[in-house]
Protein backbone atom coordinates (compact mmCIF):
# COMPACT_ATOMS: atom_id res chain seq x y z
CA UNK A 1 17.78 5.26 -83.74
CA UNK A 2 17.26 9.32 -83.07
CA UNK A 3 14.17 8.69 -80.84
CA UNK A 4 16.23 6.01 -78.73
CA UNK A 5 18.79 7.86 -78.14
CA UNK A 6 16.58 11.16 -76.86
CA UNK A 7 14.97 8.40 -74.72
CA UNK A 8 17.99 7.48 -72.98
CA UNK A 9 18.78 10.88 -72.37
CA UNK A 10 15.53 11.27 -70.61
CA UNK A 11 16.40 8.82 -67.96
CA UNK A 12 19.69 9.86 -67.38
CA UNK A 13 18.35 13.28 -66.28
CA UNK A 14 15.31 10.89 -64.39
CA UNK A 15 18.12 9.74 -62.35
CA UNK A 16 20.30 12.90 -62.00
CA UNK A 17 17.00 14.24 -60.64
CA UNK A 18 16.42 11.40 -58.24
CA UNK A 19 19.62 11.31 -56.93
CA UNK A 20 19.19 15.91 -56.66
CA UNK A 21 16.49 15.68 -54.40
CA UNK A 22 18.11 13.31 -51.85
CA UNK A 23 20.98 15.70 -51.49
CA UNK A 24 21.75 16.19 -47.92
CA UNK A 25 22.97 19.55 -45.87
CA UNK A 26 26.70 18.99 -45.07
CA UNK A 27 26.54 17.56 -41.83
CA UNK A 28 28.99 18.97 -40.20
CA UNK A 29 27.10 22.35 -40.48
CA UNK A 30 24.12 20.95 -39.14
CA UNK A 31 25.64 19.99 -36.38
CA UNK A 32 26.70 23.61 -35.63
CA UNK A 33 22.92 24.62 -36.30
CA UNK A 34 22.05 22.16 -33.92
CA UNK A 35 24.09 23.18 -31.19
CA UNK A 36 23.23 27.10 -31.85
CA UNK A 37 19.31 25.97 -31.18
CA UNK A 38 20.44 24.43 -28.30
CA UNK A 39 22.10 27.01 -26.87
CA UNK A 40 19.76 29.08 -27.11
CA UNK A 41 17.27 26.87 -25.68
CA UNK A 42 20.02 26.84 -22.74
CA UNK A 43 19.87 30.76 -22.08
CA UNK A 44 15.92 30.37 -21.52
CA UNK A 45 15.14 27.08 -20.82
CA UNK A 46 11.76 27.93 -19.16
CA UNK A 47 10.85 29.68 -22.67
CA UNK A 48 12.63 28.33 -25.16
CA UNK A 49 11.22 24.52 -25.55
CA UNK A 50 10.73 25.35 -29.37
CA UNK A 51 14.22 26.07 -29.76
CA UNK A 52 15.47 22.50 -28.23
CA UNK A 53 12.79 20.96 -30.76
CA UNK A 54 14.34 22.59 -33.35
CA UNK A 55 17.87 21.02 -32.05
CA UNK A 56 16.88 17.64 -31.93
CA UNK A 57 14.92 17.85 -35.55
CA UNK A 58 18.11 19.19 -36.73
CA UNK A 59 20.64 16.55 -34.72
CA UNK A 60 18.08 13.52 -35.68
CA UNK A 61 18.77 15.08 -39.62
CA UNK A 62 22.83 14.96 -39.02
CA UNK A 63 22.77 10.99 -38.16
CA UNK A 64 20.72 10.10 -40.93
CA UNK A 65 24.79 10.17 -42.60
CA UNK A 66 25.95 6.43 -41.32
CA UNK A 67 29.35 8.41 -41.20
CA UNK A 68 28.09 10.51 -38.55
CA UNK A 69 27.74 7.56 -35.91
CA UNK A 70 31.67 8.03 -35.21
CA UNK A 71 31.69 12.11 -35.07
CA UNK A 72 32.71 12.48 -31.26
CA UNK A 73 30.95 16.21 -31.80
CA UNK A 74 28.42 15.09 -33.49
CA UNK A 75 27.82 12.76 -30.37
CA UNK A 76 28.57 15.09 -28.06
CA UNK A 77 25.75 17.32 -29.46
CA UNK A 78 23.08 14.69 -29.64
CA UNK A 79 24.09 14.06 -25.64
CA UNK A 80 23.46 17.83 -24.95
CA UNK A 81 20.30 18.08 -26.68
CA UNK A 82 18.12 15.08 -25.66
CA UNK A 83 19.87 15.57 -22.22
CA UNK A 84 18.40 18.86 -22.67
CA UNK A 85 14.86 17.69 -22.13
CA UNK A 86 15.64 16.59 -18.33
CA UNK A 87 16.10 20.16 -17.93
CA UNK A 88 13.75 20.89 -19.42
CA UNK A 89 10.59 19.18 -17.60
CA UNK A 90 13.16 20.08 -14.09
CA UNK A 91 12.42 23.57 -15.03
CA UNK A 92 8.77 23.41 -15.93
CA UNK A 93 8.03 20.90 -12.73
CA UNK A 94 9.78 23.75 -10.81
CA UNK A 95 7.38 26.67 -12.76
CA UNK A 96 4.64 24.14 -12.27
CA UNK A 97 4.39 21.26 -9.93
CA UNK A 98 1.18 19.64 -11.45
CA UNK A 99 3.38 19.50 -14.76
CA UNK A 100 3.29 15.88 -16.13
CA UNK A 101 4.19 15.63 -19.90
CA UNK A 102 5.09 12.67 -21.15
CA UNK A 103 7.77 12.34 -23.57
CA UNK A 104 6.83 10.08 -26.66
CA UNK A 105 10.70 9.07 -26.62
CA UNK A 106 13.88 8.04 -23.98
CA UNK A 107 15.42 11.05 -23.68
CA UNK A 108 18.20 10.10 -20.68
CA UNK A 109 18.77 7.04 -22.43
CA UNK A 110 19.43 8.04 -25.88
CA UNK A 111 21.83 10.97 -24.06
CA UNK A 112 23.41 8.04 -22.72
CA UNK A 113 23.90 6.10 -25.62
CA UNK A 114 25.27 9.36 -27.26
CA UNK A 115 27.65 10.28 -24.73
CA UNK A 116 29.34 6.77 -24.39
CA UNK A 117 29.83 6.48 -27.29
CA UNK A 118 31.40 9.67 -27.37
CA UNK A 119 33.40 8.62 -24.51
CA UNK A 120 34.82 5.52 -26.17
CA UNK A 121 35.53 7.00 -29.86
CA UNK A 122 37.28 10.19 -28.19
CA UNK A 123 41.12 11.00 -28.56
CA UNK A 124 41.01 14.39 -27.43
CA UNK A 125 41.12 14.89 -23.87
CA UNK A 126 38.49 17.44 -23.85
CA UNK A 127 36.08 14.90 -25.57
CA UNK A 128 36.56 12.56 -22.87
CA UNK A 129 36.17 14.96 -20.13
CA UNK A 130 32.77 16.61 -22.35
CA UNK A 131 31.37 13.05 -21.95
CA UNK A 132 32.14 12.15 -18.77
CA UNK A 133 30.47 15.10 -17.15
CA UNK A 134 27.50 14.53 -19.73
CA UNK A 135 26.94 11.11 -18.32
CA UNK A 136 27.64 12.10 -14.52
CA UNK A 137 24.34 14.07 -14.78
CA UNK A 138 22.18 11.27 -16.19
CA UNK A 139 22.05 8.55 -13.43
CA UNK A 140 19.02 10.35 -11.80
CA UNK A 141 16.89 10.45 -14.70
CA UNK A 142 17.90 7.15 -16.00
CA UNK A 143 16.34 5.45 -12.14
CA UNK A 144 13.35 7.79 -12.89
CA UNK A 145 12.52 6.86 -15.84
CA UNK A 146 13.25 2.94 -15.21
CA UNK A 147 11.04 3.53 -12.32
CA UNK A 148 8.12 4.75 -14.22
CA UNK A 149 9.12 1.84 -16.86
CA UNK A 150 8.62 -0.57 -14.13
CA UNK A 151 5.62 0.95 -12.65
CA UNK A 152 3.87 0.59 -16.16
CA UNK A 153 5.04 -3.22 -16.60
CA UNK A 154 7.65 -2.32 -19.36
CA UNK A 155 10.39 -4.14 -17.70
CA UNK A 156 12.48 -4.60 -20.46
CA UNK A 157 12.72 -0.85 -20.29
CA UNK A 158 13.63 -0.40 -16.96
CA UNK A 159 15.99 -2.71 -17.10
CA UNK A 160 17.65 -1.33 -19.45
CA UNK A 161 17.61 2.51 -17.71
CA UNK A 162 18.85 0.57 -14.29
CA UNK A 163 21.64 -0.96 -16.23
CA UNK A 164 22.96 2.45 -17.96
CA UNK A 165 22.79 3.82 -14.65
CA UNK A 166 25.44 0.85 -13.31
CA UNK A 167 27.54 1.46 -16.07
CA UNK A 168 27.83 5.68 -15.81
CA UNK A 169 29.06 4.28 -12.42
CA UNK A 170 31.57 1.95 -14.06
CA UNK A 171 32.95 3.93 -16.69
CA UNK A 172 33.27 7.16 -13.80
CA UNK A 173 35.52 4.87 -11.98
CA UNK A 174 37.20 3.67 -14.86
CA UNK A 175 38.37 7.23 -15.22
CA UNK A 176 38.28 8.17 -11.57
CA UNK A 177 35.62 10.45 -11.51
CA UNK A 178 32.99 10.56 -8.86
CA UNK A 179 29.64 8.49 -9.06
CA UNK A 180 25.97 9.23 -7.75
CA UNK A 181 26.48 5.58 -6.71
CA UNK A 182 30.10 5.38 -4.76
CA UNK A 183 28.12 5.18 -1.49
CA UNK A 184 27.75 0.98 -0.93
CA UNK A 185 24.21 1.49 -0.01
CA UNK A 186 23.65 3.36 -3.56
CA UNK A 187 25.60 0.81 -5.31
CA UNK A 188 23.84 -1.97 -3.72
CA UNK A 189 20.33 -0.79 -3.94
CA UNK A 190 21.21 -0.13 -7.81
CA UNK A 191 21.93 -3.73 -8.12
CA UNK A 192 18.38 -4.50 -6.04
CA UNK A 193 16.62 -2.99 -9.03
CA UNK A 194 18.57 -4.17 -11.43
CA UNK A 195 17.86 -7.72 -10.30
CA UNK A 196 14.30 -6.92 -9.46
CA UNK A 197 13.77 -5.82 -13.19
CA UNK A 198 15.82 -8.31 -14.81
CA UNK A 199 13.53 -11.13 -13.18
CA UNK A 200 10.36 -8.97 -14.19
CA UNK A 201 11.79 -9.21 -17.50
CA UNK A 202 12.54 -12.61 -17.23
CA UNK A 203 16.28 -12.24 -17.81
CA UNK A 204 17.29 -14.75 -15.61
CA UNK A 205 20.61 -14.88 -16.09
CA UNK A 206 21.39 -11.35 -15.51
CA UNK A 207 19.35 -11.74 -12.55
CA UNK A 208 21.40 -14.30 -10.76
CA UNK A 209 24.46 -12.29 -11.77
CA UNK A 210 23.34 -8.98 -9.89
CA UNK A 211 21.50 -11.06 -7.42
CA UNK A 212 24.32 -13.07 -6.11
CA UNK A 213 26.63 -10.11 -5.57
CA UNK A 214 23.77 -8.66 -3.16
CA UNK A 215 23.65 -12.26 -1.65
CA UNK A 216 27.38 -12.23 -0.86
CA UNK A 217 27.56 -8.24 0.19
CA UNK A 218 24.54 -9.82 2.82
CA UNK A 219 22.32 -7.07 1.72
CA UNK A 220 19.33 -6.71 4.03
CA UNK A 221 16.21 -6.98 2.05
CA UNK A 222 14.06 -9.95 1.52
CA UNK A 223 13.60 -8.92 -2.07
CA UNK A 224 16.71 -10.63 -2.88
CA UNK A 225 15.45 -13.90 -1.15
CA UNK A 226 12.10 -13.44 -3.69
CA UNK A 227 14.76 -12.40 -6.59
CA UNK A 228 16.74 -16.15 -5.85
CA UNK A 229 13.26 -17.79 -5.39
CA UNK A 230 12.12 -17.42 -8.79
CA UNK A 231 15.46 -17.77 -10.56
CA UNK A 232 16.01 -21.11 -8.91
CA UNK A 233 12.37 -22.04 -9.92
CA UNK A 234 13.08 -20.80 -13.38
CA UNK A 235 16.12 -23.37 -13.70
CA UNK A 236 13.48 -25.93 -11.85
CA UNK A 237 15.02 -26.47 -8.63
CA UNK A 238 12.10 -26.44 -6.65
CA UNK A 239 14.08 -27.62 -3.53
CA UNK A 240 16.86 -24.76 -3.87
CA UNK A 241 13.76 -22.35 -4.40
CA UNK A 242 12.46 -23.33 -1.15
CA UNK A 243 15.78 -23.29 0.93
CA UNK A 244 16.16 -19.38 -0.24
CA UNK A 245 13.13 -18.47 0.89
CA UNK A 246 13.73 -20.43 4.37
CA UNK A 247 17.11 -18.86 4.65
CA UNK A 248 15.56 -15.20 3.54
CA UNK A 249 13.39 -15.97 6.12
CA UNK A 250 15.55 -17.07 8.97
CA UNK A 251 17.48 -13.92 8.71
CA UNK A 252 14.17 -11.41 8.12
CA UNK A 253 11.14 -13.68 10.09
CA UNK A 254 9.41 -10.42 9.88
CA UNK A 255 9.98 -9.37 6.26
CA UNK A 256 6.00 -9.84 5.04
CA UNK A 257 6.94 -9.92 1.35
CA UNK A 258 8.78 -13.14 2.02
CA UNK A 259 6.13 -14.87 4.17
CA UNK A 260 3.93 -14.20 1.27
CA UNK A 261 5.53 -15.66 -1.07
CA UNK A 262 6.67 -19.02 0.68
CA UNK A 263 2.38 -18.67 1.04
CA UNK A 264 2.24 -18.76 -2.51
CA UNK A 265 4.80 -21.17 -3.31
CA UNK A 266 3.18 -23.82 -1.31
CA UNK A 267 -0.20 -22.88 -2.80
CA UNK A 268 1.61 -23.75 -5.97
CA UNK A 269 2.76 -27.37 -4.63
CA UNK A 270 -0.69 -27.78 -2.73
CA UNK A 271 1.52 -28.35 0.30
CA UNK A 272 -1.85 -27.63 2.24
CA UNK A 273 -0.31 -29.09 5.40
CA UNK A 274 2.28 -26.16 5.37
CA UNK A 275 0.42 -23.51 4.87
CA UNK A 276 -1.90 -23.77 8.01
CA UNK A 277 0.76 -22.29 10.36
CA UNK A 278 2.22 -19.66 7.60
CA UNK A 279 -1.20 -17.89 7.22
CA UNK A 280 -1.79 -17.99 10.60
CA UNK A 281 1.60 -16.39 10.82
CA UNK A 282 0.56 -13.98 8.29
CA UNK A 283 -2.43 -12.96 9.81
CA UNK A 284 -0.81 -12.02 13.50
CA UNK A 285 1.10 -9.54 11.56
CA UNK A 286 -1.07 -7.93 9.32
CA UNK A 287 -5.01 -8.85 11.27
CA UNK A 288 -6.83 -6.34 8.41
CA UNK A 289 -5.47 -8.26 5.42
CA UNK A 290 -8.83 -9.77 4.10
CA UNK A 291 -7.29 -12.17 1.49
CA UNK A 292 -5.66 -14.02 4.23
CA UNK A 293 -8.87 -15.11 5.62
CA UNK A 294 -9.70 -16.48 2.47
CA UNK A 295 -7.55 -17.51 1.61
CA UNK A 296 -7.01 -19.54 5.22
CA UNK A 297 -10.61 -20.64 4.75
CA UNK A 298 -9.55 -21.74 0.99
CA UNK A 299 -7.27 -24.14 2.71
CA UNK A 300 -9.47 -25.48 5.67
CA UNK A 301 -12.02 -26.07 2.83
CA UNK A 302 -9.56 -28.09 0.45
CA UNK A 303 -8.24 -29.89 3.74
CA UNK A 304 -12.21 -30.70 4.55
CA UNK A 305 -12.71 -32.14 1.16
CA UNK A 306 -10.26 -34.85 2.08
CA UNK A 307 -12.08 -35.96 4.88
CA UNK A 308 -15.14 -38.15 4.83
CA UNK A 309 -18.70 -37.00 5.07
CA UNK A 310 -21.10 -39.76 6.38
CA UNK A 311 -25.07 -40.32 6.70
CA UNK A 312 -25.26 -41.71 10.62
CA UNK A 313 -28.06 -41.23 13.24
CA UNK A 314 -28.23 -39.11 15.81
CA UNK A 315 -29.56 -39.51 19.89
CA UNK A 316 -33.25 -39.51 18.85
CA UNK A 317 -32.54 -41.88 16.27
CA UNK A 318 -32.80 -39.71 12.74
CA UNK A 319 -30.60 -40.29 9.72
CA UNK A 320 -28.09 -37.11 9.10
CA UNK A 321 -25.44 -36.16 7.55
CA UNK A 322 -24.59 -32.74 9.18
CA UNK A 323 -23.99 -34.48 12.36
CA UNK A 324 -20.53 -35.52 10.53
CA UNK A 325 -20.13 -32.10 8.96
CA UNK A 326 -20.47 -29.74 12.07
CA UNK A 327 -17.80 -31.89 14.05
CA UNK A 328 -15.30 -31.63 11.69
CA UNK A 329 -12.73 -29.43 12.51
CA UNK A 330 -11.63 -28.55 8.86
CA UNK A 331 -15.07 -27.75 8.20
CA UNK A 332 -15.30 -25.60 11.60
CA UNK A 333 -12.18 -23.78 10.48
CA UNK A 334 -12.96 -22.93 7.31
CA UNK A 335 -16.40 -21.38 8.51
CA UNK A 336 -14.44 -19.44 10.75
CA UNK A 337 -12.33 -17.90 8.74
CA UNK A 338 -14.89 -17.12 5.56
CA UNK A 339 -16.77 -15.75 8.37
CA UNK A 340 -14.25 -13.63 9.56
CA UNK A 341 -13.59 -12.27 6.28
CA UNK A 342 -17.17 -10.89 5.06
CA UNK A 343 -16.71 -9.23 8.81
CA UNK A 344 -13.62 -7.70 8.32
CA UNK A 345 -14.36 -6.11 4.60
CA UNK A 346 -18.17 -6.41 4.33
CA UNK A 347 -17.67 -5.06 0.79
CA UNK A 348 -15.15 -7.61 -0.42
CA UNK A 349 -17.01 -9.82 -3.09
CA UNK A 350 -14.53 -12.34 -3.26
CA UNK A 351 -15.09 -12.84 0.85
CA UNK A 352 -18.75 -13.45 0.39
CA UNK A 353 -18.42 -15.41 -2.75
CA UNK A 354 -15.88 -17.53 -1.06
CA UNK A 355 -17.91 -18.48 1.99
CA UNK A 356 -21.23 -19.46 -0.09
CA UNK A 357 -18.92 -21.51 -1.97
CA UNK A 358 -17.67 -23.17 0.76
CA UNK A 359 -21.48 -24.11 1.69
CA UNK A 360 -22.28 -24.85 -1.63
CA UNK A 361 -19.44 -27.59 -2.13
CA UNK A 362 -20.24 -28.86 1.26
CA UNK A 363 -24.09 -29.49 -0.24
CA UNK A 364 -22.53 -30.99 -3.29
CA UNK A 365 -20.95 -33.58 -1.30
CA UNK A 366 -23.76 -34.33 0.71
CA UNK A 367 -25.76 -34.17 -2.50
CA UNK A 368 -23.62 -37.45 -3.33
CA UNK A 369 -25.25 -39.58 -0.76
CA UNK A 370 -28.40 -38.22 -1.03
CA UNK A 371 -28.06 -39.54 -4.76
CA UNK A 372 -27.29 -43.09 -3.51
CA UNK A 373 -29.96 -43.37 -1.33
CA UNK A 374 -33.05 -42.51 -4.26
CA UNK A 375 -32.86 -45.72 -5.51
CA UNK A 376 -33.92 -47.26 -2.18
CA UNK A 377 -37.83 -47.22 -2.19
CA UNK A 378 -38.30 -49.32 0.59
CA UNK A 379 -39.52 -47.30 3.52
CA UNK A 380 -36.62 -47.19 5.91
CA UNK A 381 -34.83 -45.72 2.50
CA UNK A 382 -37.79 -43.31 2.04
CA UNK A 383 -36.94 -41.89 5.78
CA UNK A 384 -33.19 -41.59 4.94
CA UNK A 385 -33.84 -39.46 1.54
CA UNK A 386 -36.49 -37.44 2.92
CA UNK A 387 -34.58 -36.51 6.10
CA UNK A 388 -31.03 -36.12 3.86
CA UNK A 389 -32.76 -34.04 0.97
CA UNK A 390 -33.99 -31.49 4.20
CA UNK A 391 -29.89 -31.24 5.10
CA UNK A 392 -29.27 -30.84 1.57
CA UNK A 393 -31.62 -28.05 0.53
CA UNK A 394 -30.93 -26.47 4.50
CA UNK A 395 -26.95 -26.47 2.94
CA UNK A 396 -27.94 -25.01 -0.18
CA UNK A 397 -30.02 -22.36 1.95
CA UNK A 398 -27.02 -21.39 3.61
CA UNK A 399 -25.04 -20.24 1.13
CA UNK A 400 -27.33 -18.39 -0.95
CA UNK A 401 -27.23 -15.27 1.09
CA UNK A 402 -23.29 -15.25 0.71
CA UNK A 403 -24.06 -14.95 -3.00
CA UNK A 404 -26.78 -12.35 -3.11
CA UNK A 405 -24.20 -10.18 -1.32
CA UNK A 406 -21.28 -11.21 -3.56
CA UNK A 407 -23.74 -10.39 -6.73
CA UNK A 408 -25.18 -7.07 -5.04
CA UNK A 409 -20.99 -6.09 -5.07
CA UNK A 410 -19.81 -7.31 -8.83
CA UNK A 411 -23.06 -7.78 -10.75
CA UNK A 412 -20.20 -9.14 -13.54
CA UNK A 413 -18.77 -12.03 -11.43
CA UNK A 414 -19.30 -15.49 -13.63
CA UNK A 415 -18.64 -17.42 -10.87
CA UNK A 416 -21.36 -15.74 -8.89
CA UNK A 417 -23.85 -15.69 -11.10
CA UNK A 418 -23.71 -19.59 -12.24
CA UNK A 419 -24.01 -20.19 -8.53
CA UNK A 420 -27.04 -18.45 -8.32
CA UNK A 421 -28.68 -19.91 -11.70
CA UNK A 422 -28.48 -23.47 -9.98
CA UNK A 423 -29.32 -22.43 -6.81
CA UNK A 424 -32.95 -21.26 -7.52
CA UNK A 425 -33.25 -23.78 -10.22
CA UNK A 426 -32.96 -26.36 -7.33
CA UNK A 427 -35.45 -24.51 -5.35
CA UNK A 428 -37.99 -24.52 -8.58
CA UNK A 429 -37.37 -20.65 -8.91
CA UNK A 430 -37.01 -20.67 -12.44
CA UNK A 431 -37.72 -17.37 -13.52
CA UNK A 432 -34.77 -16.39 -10.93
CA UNK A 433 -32.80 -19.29 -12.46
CA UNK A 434 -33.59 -17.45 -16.02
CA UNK A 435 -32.69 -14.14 -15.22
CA UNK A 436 -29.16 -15.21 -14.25
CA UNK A 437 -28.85 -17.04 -17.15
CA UNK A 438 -29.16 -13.77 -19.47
CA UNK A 439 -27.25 -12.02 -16.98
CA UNK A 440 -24.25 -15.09 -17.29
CA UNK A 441 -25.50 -14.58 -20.92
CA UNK A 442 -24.87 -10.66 -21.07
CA UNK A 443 -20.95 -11.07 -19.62
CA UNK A 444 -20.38 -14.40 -21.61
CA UNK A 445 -21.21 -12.68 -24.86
CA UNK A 446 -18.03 -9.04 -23.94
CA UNK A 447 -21.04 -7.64 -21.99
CA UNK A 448 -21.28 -6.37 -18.35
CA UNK A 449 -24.69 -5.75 -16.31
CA UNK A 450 -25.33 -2.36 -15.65
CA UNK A 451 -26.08 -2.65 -11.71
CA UNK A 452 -26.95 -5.71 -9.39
CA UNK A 453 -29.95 -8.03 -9.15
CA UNK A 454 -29.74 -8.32 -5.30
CA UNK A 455 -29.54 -4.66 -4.14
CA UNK A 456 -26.79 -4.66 -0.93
């Protein structure tokens, strides 16, 4: 019974010990430590980074104690220190304009978090007044940093630095104080991002919210046109989607942004009869953009697959196909405008590949009759394949260089390189064929291909 009892004993102090080393520094005198740090981080801020370190270590420590989450000081302090580090990357941008360190956690926005809080728990009219001016000073840094946020696709983030910014503004003229955004245009363009982010983000609902007040202020900027766009086709109202982008672009015709994505929307619906006139549109106003081409020969080539493609003869009585092909005006068009691409960028892969691509489907199709007629071994069918199977392989032929050039840009293109496999496995080439099979191979398997076959 002795040797239980001494047992028992033994965990007691077990605990006792336990329960020793978890002992915290009283709070309250950490926060003082804290603040001491801090100030003396403030005297030298170009010198003394180590000193606001040790201030936020030691303010971090302090609200480990749940009880400390309601401690206006204690939140006052926390709003001073990590506020601190906006001055101090001001003062070492200022000491050093290539400066660029990144911090590994939100600085402005914990401040803010800290202050408000501060803000809403104080009695004292000093504590409201500390907070207040502690927020004032954040609204800068808080569009920075969402602005970086958004830059890096984090737009969760940067909506939620736009949206502390918006309410600093809200709770200065709750307690009539003066706002970085009191000027309309600042408030208005804070809402812009807001809405901008929050459809990023896909928060659609605080998206419409922001983005109808801009709507009914009659803010000038199509973005809020492109903002309504994609809530309405969020909530599937294709029809409503399209009206804001017609009325964004009946009061901005010139606004680009819009006109490119009423472009993309129809791409979306395949409304290829609509998009004829936009791109043309598009391409008045900006004559160097590339992808317009293509993407204007893209259309022209979809349009030309709807039309027919017939074996005929021609004047001096021989059986063709390309006489039905080179009058088409789709097919015309779309030449034209591939064409004009690989002239206006000849280093833009996607330009060549897109005009050998346009050949190549135009041999497929005529590869279609060509298939009909081998059946037919009389002799008049014998004249028809022979003289088809020349158009065919002349088609083929044509867009073969487009490819080489694509390949000689982005060696690592799939597209590209299955094109060329089949090409010079038509034309018997098969050790070409082969090598762009292990090169398809190479990219297939995570790979890339160190340079190009074709050499530009």
């Amino acid at each position: 019974m002795q040797k239980m009892k001494k047992l028992l004993l033994f965990s007691v102090l077990s605990l006792l010990g336990i329960s020793l080393s978890f002992a915290q520094e009283d709070p309250e005198k950490l926060v003082k430590k804290a603040l001491k740090s801090f100030n003396a981080f403030n005297l030298e801020p170009n010198t003394k980074g180590a000193s606001l370190d040790e201030a936020k270590a030691t303010i971090d420590e302090v609200f480990k104690s749940e009880a400390m989450n309601s401690n206006v000081g204690a939140l006052l302090a926390k709003g001073q220190i990590y506020g601190g580090y906006i001055l101090k990357q001001q003062t070492q941008k200022l000491l050093n304009p290539a400066y660029n360190e990144k911090l590994d956690f939100p600085a402005a926005f914990t401040a803010y978090e800290a202050y408000s809080k501060a803000l809403e728990l104080g009695q004292k009219k000093f504590e409201k007044s500390d907070a207040l001016k502690g927020l004032q000073g954040l609204t800068g840094e808080l569009n920075n940093t969402g602005n970086e946020l958004y830059n890096e696709g984090n737009f969760e983030g940067a909506f939620n630095h736009f949206l502390a910014s918006l309410m600093i503004h809200e709770k200065m003229k709750a307690n009539a104080q003066v706002s970085a955004l009191d000027k309309p245009e600042d408030y208005n363009n804070q809402l812009f991002i807001l809405a901008a982010s929050a459809v990023k983000a896909k928060k659609f609902a605080e998206a419409k919210l922001y983005n109808d007040k801009l709507i009914a202020a009659n803010y000038q900027d199509g973005g809020i046109y492109e903002n309504n766009y994609e809530i309405l086709m969020e909530a599937g109202d294709t029809k409503g989607a399209e009206m804001a982008l017609e009325e964004g672009r009946k009061k901005m015709p010139d606004d680009v942004g819009l006109m490119f994505k009423e472009i993309n929307h129809f791409i979306r619906l395949g409304r290829l009869d609509l998009l004829v006139d936009r791109l043309k549109s598009a391409i008045e106003k900006e004559p160097k953009n590339t992808s317009l081409y293509t993407t204007l020969g893209n259309v022209y080539d979809n349009l030309y697959q709807k039309d027919s493609i017939v074996m005929e003869k021609d004047a001096a009585g021989n059986y063709t196909v390309m006489a039905s092909v080179n009058s088409n005006i789709n097919f015309k068009s779309a030449e034209k405008y591939f064409t004009e691409a690989t002239q206006l960028d000849p280093k833009n892969g996607d330009a060549h590949y897109g005009l050998g691509a346009f050949y190549y489907n135009v041999a497929a199709r005529m590869t279609a009759i060509l298939n009909k007629l081998a059946d037919d071994y009389s002799k008049e069918g014998s004249k028809k394949y022979e003289a088809i199977k020349v158009e065919v392989f002349t088609m083929f032929d044509k867009s073969l260089p487009s490819f080489k050039m694509a390949e000689s840009i982005n060696p690592n293109d799939r597209n590209t390189l299955i094109a060329l496999k089949e090409i010079y496995a038509r034309e018997n080439k098969f050790d070409l064929s082969n090598e762009f099979k292990k090169r398809l191979e190479i990219i297939e398997a995570g790979g890339s291909n160190p340079s190009s076959y074709h050499k530009n």
